[in-house]
Protein backbone atom coordinates (compact mmCIF):
# COMPACT_ATOMS: atom_id res chain seq x y z
CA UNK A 1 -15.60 4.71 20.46
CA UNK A 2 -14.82 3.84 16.70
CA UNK A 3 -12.02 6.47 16.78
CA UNK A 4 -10.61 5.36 19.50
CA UNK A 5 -10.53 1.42 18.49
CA UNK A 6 -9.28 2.64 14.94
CA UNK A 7 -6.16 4.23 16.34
CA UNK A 8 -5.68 1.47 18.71
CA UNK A 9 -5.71 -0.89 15.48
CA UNK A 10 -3.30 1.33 13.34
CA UNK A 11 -1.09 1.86 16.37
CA UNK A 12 -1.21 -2.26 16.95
CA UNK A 13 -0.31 -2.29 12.89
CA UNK A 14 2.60 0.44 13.08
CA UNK A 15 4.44 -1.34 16.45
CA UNK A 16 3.78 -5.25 14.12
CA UNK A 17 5.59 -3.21 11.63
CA UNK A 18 8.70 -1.65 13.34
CA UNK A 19 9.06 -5.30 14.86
CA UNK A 20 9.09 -6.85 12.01
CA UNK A 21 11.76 -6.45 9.16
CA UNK A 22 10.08 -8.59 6.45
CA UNK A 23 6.96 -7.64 6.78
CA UNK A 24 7.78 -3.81 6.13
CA UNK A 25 9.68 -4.62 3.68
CA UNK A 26 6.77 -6.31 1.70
CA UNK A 27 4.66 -3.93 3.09
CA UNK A 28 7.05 -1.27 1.07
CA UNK A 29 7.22 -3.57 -1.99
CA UNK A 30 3.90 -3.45 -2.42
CA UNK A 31 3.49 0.06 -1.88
CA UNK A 32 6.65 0.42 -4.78
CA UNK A 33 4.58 -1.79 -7.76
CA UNK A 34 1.43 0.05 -6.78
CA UNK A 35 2.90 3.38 -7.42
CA UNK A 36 4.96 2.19 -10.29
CA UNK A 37 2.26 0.95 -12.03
CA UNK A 38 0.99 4.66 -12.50
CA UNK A 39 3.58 5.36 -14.40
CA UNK A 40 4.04 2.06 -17.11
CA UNK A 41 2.26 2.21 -20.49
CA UNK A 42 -0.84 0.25 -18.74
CA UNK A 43 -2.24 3.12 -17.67
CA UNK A 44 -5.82 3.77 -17.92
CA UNK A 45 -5.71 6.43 -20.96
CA UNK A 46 -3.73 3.57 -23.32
CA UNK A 47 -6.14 0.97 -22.08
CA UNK A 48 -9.46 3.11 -22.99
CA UNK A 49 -8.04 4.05 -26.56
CA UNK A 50 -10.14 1.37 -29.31
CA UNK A 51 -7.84 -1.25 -31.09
């Protein structure tokens, strides 16, 4: 029952998203500072080193 109301949710989400233009494109923006922020010096080895 879960499973089945989970895909029905993320299937709900995917059809929102081809609809809509601006909200995939946020969607992807977000996606693009979240995996860019991997790779900046505020990563989590220069923030654990002691001033």
């Amino acid at each position: 029952m879960r499973k089945s109301m989970l895909w029905s949710v993320v299937g709900a989400g995917a059809a929102y998203l081809l609809r809509n233009k601006d909200a995939r494109q946020k969607l992807m923006n977000q996606f693009q500072k979240f995996s860019s922020k991997g790779r900046t010096s505020h990563s989590v080895d220069s923030m654990s080193k002691p001033l």
